[in-house]
N, C-alpha and C. Protein backbone atom coordinates (compact mmCIF):
# COMPACT_ATOMS: atom_id res chain seq x y z
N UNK A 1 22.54 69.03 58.98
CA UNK A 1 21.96 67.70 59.21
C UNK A 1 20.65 67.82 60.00
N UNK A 2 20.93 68.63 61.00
CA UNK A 2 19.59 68.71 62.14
C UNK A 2 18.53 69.22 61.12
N UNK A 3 18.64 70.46 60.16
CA UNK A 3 17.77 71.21 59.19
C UNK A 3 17.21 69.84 58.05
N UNK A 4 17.70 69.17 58.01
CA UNK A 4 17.15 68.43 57.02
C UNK A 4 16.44 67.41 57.67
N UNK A 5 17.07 66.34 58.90
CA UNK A 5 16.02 65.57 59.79
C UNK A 5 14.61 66.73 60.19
N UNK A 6 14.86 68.19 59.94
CA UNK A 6 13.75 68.79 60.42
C UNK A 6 12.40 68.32 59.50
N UNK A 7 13.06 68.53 58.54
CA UNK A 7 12.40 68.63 56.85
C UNK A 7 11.85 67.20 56.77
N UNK A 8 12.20 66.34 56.93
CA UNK A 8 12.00 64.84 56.81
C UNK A 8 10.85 64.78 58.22
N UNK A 9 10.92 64.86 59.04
CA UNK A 9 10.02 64.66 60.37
C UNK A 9 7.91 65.61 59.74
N UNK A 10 8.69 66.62 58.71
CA UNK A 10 7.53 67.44 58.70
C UNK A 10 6.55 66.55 57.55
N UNK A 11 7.57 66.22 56.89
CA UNK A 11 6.82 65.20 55.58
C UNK A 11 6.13 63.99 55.66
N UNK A 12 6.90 63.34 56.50
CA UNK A 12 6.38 62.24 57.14
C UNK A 12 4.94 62.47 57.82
N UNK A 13 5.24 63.87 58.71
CA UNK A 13 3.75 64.31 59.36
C UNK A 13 2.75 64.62 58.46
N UNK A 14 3.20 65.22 57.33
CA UNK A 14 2.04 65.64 56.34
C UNK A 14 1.32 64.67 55.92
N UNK A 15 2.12 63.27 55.71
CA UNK A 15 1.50 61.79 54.99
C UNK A 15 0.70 61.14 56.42
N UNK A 16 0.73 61.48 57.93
CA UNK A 16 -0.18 61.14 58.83
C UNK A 16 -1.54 61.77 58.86
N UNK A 17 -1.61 63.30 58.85
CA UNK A 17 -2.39 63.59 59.62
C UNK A 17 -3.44 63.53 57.80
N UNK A 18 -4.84 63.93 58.34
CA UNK A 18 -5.20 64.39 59.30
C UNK A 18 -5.33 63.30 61.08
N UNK A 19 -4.94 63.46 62.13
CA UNK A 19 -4.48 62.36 63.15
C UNK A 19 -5.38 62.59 64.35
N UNK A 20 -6.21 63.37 64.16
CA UNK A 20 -7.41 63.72 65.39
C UNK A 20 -8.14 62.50 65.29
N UNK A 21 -7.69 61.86 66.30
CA UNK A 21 -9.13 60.44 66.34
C UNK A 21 -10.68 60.89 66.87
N UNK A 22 -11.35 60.51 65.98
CA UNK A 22 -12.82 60.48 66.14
C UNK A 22 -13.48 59.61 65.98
N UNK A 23 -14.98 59.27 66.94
CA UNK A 23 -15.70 58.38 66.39
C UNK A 23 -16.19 58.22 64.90
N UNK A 24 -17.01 57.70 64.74
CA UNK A 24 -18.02 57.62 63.09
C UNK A 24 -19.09 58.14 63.52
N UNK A 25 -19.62 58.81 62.91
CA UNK A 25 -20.85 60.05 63.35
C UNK A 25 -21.90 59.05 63.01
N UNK A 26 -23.25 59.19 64.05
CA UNK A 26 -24.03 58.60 63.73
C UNK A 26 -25.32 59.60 63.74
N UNK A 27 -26.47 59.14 63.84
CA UNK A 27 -27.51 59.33 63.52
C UNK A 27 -28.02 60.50 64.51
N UNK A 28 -28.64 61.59 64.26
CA UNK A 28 -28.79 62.37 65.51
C UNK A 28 -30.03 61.95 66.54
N UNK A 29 -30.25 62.05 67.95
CA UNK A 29 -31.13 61.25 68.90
C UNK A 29 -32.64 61.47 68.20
N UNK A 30 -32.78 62.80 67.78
CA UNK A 30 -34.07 63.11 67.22
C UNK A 30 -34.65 62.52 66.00
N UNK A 31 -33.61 61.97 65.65
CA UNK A 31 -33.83 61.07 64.22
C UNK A 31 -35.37 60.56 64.30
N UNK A 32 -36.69 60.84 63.46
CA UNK A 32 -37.41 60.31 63.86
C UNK A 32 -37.90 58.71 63.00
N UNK A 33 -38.73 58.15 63.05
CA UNK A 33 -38.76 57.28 61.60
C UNK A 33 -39.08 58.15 60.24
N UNK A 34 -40.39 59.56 60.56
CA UNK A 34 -40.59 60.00 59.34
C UNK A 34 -39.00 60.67 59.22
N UNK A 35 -38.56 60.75 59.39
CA UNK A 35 -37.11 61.58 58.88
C UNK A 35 -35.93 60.92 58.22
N UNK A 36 -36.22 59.45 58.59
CA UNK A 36 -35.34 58.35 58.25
C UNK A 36 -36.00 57.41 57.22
N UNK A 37 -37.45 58.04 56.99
CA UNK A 37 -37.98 57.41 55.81
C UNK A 37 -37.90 58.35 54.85
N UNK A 38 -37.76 59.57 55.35
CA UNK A 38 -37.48 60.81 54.07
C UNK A 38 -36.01 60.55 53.66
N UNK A 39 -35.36 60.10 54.15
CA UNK A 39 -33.78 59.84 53.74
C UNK A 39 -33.77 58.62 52.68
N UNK A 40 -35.08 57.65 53.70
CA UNK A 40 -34.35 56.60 52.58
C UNK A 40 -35.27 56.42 51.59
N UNK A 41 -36.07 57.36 51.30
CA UNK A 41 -37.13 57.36 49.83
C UNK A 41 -35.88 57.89 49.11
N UNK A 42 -34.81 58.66 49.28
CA UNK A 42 -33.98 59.48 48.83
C UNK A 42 -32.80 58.45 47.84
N UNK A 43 -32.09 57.72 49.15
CA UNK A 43 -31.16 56.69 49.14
C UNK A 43 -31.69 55.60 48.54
N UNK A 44 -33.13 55.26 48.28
CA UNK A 44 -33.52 54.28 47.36
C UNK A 44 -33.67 53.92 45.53
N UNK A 45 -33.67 55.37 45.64
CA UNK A 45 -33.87 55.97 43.88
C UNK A 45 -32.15 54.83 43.11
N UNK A 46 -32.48 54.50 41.95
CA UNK A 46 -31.61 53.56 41.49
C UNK A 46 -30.49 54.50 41.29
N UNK A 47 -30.87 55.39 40.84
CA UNK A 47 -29.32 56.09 40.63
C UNK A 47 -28.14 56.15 41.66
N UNK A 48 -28.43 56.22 43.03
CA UNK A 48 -27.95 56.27 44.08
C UNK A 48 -27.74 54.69 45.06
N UNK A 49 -28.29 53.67 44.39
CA UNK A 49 -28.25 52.31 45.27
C UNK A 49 -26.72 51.82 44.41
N UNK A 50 -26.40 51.53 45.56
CA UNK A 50 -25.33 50.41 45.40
C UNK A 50 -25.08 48.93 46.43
N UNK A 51 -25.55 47.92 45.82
CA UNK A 51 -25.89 46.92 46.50
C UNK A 51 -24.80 46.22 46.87
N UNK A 52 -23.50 46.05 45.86
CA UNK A 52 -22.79 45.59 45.93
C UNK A 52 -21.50 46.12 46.11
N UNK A 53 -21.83 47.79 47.27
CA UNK A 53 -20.72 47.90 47.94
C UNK A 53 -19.57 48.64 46.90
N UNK A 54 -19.83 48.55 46.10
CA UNK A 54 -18.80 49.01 44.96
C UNK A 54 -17.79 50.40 45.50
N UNK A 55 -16.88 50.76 45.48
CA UNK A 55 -15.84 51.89 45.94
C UNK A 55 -16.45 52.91 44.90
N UNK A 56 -16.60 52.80 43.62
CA UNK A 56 -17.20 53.06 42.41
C UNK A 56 -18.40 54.31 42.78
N UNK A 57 -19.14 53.65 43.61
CA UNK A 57 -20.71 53.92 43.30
C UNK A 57 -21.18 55.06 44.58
N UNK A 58 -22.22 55.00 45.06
CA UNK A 58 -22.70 56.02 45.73
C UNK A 58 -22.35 55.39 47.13
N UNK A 59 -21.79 56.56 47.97
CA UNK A 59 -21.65 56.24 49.45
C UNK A 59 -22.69 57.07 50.21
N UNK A 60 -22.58 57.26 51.50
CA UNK A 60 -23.79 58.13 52.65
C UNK A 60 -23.43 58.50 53.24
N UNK A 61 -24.09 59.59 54.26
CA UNK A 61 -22.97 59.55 55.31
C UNK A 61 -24.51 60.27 56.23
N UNK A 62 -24.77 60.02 57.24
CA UNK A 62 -26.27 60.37 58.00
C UNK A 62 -25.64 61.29 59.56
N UNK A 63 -25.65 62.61 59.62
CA UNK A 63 -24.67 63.29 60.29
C UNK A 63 -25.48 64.60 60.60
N UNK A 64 -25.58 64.69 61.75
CA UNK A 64 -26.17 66.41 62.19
C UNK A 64 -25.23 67.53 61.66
N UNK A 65 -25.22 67.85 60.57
CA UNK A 65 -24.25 69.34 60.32
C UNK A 65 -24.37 70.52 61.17
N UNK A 66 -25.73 70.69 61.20
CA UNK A 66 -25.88 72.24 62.40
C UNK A 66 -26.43 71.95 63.93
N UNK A 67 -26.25 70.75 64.25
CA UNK A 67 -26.54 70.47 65.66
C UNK A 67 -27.73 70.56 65.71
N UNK A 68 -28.92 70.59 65.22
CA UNK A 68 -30.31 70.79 65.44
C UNK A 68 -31.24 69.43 66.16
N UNK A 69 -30.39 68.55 66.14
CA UNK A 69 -30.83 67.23 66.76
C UNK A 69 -31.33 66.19 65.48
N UNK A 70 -31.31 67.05 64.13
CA UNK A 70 -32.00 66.17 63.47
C UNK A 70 -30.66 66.02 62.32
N UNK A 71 -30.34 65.28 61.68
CA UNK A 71 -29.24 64.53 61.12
C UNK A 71 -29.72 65.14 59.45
N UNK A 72 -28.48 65.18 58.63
CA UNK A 72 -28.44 65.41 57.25
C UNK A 72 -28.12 64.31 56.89
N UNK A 73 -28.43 64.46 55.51
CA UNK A 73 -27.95 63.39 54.43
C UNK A 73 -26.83 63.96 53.57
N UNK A 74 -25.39 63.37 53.64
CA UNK A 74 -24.97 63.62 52.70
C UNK A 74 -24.53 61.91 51.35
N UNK A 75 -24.59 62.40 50.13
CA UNK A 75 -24.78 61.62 49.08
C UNK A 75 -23.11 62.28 48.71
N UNK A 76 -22.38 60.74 48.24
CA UNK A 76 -21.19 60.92 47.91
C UNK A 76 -20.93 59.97 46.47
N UNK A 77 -20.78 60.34 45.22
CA UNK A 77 -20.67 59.74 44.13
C UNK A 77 -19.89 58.37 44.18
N UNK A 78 -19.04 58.25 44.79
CA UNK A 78 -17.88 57.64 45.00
C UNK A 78 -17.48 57.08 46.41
N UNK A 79 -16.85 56.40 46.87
CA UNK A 79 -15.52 56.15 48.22
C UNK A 79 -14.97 56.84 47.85
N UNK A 80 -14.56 57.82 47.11
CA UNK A 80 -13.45 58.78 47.34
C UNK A 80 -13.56 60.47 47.85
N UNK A 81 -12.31 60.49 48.95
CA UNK A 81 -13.19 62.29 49.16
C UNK A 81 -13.56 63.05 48.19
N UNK A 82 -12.74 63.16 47.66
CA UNK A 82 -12.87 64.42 45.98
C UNK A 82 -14.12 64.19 44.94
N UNK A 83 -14.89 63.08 45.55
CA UNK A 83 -16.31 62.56 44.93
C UNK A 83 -17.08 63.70 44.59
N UNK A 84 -17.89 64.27 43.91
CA UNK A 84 -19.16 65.13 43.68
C UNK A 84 -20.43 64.51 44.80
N UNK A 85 -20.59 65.36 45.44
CA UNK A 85 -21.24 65.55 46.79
C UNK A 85 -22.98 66.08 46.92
N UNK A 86 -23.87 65.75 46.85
CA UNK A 86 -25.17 66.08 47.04
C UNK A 86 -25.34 66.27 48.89
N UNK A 87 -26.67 67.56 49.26
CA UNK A 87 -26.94 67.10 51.10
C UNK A 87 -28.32 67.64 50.83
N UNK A 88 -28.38 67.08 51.31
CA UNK A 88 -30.18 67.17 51.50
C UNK A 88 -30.11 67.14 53.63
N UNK A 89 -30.98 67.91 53.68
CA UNK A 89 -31.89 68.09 55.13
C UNK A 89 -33.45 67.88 54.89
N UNK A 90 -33.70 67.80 56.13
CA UNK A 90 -35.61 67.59 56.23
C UNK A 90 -35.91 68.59 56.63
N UNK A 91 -37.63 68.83 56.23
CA UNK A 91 -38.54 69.85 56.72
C UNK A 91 -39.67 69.50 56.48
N UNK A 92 -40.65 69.48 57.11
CA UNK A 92 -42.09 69.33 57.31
C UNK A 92 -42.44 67.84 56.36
N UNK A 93 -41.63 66.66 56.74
CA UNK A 93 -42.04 65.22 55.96
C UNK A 93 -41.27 65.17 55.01
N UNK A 94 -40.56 66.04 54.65
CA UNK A 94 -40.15 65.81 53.39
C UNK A 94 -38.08 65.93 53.32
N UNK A 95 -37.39 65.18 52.36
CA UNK A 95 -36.01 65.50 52.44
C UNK A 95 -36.40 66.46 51.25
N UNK A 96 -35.21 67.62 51.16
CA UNK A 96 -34.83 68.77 50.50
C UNK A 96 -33.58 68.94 50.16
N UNK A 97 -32.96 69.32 48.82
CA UNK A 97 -31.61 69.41 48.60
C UNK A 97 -31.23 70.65 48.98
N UNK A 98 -30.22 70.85 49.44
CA UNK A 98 -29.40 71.78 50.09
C UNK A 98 -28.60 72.04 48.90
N UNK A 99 -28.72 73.65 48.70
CA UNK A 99 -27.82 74.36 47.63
C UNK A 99 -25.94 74.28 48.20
N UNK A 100 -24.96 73.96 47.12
CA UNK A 100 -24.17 74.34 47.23
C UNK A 100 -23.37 75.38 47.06
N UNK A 101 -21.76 75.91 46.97
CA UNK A 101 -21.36 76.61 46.38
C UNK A 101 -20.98 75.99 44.85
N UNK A 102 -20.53 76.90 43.90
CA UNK A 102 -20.56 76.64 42.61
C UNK A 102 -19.19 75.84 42.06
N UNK A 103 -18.24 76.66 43.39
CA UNK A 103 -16.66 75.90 43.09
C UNK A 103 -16.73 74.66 43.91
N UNK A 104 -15.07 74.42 43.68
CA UNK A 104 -15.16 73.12 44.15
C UNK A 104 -14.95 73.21 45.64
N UNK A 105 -15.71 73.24 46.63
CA UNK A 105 -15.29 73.39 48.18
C UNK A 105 -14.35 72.90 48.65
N UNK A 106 -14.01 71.85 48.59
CA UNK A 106 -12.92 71.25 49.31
C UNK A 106 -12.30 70.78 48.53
N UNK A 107 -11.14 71.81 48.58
CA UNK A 107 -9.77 72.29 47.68
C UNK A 107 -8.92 70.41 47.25
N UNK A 108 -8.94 69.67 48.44
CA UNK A 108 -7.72 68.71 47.93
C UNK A 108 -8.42 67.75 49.29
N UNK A 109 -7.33 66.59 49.03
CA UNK A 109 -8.12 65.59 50.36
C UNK A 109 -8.22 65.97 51.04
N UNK A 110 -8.76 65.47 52.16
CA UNK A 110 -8.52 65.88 53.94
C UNK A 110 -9.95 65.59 54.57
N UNK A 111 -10.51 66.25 55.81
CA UNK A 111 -11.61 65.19 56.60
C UNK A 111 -12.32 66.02 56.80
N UNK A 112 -13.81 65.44 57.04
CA UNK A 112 -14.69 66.46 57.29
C UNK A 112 -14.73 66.02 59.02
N UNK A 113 -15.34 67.04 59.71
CA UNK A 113 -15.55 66.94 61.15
C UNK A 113 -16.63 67.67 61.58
N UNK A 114 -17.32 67.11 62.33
CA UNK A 114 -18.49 67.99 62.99
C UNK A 114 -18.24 68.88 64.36
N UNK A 115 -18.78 70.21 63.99
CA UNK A 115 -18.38 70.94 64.93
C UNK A 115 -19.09 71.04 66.33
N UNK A 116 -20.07 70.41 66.77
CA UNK A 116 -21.03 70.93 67.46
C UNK A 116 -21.61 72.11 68.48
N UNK A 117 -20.76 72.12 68.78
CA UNK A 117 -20.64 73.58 69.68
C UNK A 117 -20.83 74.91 69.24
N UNK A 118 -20.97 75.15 67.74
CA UNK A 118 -20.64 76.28 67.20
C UNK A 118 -21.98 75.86 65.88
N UNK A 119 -22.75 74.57 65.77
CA UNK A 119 -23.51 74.36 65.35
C UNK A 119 -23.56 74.38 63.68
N UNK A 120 -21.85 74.05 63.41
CA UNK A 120 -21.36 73.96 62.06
C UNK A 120 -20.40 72.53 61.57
N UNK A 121 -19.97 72.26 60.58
CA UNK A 121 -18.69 71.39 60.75
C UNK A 121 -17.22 71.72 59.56
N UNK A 122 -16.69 71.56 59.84
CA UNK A 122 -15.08 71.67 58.77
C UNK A 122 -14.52 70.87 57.89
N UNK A 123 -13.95 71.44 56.96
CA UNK A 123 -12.96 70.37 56.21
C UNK A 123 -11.71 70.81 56.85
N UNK A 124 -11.26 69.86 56.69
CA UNK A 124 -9.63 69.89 57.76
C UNK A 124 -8.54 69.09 56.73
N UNK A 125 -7.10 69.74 56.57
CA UNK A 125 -6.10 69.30 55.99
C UNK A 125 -4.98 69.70 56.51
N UNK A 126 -4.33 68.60 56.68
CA UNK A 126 -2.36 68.93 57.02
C UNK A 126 -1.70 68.66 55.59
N UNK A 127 -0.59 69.40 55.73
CA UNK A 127 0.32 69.30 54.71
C UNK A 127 -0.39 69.57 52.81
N UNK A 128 0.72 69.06 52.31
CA UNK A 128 2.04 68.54 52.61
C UNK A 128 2.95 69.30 52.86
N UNK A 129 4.19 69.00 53.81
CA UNK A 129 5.32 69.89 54.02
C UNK A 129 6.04 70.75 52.86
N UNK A 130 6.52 71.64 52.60
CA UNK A 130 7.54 72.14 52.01
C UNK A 130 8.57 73.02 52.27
N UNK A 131 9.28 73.37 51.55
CA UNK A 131 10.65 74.36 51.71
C UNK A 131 10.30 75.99 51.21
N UNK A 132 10.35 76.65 51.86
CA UNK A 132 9.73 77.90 51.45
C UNK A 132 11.06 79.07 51.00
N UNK A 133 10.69 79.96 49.93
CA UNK A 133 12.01 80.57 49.49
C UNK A 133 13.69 81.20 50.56
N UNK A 134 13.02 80.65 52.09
CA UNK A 134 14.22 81.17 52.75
C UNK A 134 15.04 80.01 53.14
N UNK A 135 14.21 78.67 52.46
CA UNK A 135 15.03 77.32 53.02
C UNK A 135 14.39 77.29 54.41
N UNK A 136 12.96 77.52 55.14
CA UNK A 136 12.78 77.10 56.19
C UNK A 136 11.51 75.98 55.62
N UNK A 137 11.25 74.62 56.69
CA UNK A 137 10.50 73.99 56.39
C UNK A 137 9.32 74.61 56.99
N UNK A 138 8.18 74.46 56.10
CA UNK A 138 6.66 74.44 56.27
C UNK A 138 5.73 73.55 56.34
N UNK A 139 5.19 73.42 57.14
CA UNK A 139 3.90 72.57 57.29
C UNK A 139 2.89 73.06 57.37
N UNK A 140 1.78 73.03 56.38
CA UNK A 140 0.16 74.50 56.26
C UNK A 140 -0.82 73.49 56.79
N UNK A 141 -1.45 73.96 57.34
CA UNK A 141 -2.62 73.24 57.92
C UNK A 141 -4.08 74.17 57.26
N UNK A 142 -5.12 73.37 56.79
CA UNK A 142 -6.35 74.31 56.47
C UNK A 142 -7.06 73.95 56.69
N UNK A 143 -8.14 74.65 57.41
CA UNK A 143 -9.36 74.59 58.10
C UNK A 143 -10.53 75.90 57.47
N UNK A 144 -11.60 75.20 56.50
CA UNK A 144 -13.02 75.79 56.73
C UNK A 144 -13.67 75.11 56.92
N UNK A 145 -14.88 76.33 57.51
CA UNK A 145 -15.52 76.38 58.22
C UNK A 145 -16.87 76.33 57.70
N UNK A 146 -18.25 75.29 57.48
CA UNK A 146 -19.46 75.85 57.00
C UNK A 146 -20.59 75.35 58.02
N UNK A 147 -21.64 76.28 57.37
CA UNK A 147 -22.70 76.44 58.36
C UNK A 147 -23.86 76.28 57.27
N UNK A 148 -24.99 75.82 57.13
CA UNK A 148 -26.37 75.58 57.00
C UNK A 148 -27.05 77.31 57.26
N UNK A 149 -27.28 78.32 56.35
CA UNK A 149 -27.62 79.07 55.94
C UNK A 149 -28.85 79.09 55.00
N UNK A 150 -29.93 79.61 55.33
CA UNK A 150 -31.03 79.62 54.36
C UNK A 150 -30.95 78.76 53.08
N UNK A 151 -30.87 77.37 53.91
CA UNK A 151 -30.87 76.38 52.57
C UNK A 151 -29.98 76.27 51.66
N UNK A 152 -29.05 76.73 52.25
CA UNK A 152 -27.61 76.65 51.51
C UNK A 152 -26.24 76.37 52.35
N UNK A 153 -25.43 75.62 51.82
CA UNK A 153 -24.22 75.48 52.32
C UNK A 153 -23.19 76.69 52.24
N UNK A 154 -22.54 77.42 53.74
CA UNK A 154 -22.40 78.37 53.25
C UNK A 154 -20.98 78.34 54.01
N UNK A 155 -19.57 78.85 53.52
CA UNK A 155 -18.45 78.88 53.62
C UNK A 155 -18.15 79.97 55.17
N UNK A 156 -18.21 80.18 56.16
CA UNK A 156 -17.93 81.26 57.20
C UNK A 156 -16.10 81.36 57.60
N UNK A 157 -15.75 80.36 57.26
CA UNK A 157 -14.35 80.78 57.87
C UNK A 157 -13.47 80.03 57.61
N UNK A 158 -12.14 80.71 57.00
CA UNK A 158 -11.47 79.89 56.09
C UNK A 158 -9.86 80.65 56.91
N UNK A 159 -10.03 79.57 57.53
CA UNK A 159 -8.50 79.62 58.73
C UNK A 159 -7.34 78.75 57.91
N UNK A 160 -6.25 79.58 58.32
CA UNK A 160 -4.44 78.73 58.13
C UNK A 160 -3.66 78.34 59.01
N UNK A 161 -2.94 77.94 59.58
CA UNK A 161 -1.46 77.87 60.11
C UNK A 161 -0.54 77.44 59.40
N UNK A 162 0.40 77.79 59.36
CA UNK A 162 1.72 77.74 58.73
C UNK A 162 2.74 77.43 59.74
N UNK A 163 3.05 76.28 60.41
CA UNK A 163 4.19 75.58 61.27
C UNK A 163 5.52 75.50 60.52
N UNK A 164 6.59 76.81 60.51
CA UNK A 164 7.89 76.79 60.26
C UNK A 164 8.88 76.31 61.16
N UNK A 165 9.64 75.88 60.24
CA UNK A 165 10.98 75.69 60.92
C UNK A 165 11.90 75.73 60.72
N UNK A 166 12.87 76.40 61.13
CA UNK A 166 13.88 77.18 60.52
C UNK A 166 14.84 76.49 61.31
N UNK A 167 16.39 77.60 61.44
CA UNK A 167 17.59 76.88 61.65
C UNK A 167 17.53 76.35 63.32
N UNK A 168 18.16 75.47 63.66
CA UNK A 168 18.38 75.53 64.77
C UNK A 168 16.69 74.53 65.29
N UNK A 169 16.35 74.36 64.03
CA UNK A 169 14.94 73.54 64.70
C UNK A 169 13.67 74.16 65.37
N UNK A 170 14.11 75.28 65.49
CA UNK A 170 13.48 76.29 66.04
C UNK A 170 11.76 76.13 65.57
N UNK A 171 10.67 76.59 65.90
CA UNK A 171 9.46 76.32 65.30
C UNK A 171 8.84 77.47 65.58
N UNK A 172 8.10 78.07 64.88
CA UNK A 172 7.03 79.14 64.52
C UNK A 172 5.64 78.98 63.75
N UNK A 173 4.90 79.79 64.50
CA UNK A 173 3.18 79.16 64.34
C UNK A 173 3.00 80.50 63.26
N UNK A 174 2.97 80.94 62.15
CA UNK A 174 1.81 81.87 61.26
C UNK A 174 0.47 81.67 61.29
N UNK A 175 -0.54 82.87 61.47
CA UNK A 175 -1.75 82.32 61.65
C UNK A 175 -2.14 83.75 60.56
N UNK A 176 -3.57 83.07 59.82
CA UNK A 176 -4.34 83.68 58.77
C UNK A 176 -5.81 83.79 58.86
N UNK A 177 -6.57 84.26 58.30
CA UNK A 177 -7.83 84.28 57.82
C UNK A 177 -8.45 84.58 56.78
N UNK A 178 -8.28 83.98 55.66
CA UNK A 178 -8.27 84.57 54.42
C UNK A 178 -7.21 85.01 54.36
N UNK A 179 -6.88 85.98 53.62
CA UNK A 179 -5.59 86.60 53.39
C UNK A 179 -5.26 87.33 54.57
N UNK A 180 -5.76 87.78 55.59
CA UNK A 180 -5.22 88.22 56.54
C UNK A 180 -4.58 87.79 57.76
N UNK A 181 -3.79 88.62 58.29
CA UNK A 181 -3.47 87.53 59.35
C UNK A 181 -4.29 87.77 60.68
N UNK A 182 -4.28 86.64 61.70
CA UNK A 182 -5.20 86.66 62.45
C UNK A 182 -4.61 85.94 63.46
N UNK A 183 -5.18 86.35 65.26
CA UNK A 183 -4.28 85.31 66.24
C UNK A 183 -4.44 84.33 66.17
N UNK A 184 -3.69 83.32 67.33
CA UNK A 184 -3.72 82.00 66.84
C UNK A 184 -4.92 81.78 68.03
N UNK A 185 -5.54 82.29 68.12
CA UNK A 185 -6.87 81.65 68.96
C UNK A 185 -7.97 82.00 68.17
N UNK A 186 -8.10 82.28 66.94
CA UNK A 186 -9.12 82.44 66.15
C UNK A 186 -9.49 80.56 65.45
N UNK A 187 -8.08 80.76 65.19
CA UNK A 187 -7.80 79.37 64.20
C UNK A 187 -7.67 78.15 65.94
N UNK A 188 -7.01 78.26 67.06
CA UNK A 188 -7.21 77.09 67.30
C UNK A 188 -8.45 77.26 68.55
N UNK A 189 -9.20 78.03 68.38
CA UNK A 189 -10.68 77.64 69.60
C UNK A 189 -11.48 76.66 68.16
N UNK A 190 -11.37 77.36 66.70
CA UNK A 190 -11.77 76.47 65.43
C UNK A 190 -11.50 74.99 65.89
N UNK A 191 -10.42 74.97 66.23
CA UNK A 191 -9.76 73.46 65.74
C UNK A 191 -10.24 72.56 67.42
N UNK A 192 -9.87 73.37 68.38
CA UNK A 192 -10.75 72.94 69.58
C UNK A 192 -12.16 72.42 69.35
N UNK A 193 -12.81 73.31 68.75
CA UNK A 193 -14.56 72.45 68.24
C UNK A 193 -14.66 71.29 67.72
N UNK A 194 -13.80 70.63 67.05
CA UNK A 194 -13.95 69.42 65.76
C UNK A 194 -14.58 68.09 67.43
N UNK A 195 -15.78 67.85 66.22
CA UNK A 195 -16.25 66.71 67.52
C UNK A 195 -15.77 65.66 66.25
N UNK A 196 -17.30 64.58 66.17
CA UNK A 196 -16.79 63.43 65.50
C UNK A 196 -16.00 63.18 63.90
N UNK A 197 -15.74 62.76 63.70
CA UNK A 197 -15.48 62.29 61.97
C UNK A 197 -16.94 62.47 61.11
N UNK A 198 -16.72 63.06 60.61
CA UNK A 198 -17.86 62.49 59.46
C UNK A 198 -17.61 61.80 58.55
N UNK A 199 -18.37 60.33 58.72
CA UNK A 199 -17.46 59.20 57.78
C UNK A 199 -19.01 58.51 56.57
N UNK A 200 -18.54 58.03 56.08
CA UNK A 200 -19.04 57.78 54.87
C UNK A 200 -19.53 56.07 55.04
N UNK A 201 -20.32 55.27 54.51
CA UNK A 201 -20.61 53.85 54.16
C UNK A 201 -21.19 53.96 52.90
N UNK A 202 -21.09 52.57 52.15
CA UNK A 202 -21.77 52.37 51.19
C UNK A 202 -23.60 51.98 51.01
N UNK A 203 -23.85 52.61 49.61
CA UNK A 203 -25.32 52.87 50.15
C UNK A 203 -25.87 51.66 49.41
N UNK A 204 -25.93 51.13 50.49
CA UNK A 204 -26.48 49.63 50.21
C UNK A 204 -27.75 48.99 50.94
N UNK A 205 -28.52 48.08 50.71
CA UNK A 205 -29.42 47.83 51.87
C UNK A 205 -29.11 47.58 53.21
N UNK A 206 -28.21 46.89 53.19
CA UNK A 206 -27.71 46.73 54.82
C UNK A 206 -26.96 48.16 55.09
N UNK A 207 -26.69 48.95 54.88
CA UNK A 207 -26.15 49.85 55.29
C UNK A 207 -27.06 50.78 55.69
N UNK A 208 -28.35 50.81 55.19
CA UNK A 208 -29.48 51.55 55.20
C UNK A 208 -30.03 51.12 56.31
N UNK A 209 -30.45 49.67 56.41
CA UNK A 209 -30.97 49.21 57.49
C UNK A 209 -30.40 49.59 58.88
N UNK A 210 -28.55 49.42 59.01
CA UNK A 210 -28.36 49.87 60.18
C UNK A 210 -28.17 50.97 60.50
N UNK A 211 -28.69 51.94 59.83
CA UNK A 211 -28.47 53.14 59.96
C UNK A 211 -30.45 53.81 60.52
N UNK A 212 -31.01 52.59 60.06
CA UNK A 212 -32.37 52.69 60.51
C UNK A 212 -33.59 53.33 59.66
N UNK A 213 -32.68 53.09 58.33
CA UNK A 213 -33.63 53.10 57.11
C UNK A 213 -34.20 52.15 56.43
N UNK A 214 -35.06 51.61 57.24
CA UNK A 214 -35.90 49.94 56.55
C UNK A 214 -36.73 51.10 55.53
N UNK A 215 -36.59 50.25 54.28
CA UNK A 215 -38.05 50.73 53.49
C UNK A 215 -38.48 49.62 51.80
């Protein structure tokens, strides 16, 4: 009975998290106007306006990825995470698209977070729980890690935990790095860094405006 309320407590957790409260990331201080007019020459092009808010259509999200003081653009097809994703950064007046990787980066839902301290940010996912071939419950947690690399988005660290629980309720932390295993202070000084949310709005005129893109 206790083994199965275990199992039920972990599932339930998988359908909460991700549960780290964060603000909504805003604009970085250095933001200048030319930098926020290079964004929104960007965010103005018709392909990308959505006036009417639509879940459908293109969202934004205006967020320092590498801490540099000056804020990225990311372009989101959709309100939905699993959207096809464009980022552009600035340099000398101008916005620039930022290369991606070729797969799909972020494996399944879950949240992006800015790291600041380490001058990167993460995708972050809990769950979902399962039963693993010895009958102990699992809960996987995944965390990578990317960084702004010569104009490219670039993958540095692709951390696990694995929260078992076996008879008796008992609980055990597995920790990974890639396929290897690794202590658990690799993966949680990672998870220590996560500053704000990186959250998304619709790219609309008023959304532009308060974000401080009149154009």
């Amino acid at each position: 009975m206790r083994r199965k309320f275990a199992f039920i407590a972990l599932l339930v957790a998988s359908l909460l998290v991700p549960s780290i409260p964060a603000p909504e990331s805003k604009a970085a201080v250095k933001d200048t106007p030319k930098v926020l007019s290079a964004y929104a020459s960007v965010l103005s092009k018709k392909k990308y306006r959505n006036e009417n808010q639509d879940y459908g259509k293109s969202y934004f999200s205006l967020t320092d990825l590498n801490n540099d003081g000056i804020s990225e653009l990311i372009i989101s097809s959709s309100e939905d995470f699993m959207s096809k994703k464009e980022y552009f950064s600035y340099k000398k007046g101008k916005a620039y698209k930022l290369k991606v990787p070729k797969w799909d980066f972020y494996p399944a839902y879950g949240t992006l977070y800015l790291m600041p301290s380490r001058g990167s940010y993460a995708y972050y996912r809990g769950g979902p729980a399962y039963d693993n071939e010895n009958g102990e419950g699992v809960m996987p947690y995944t965390l990578y890690e990317y960084k702004i690399r010569k104009g490219k988005i670039t993958l540095v660290n692709e951390l696990y935990k694995n929260q078992i629980t076996g008879k008796n309720n008992k609980t055990k932390n597995l920790y990974s790095r890639g396929s290897k295993k690794c202590s658990s202070k690799k993966y949680e000084s990672a998870k220590r860094a996560f500053g704000s949310e990186i959250t998304f709005v619709a790219n609309s005129k008023a959304n532009r405006q308060m974000k401080g893109m009149v154009r």
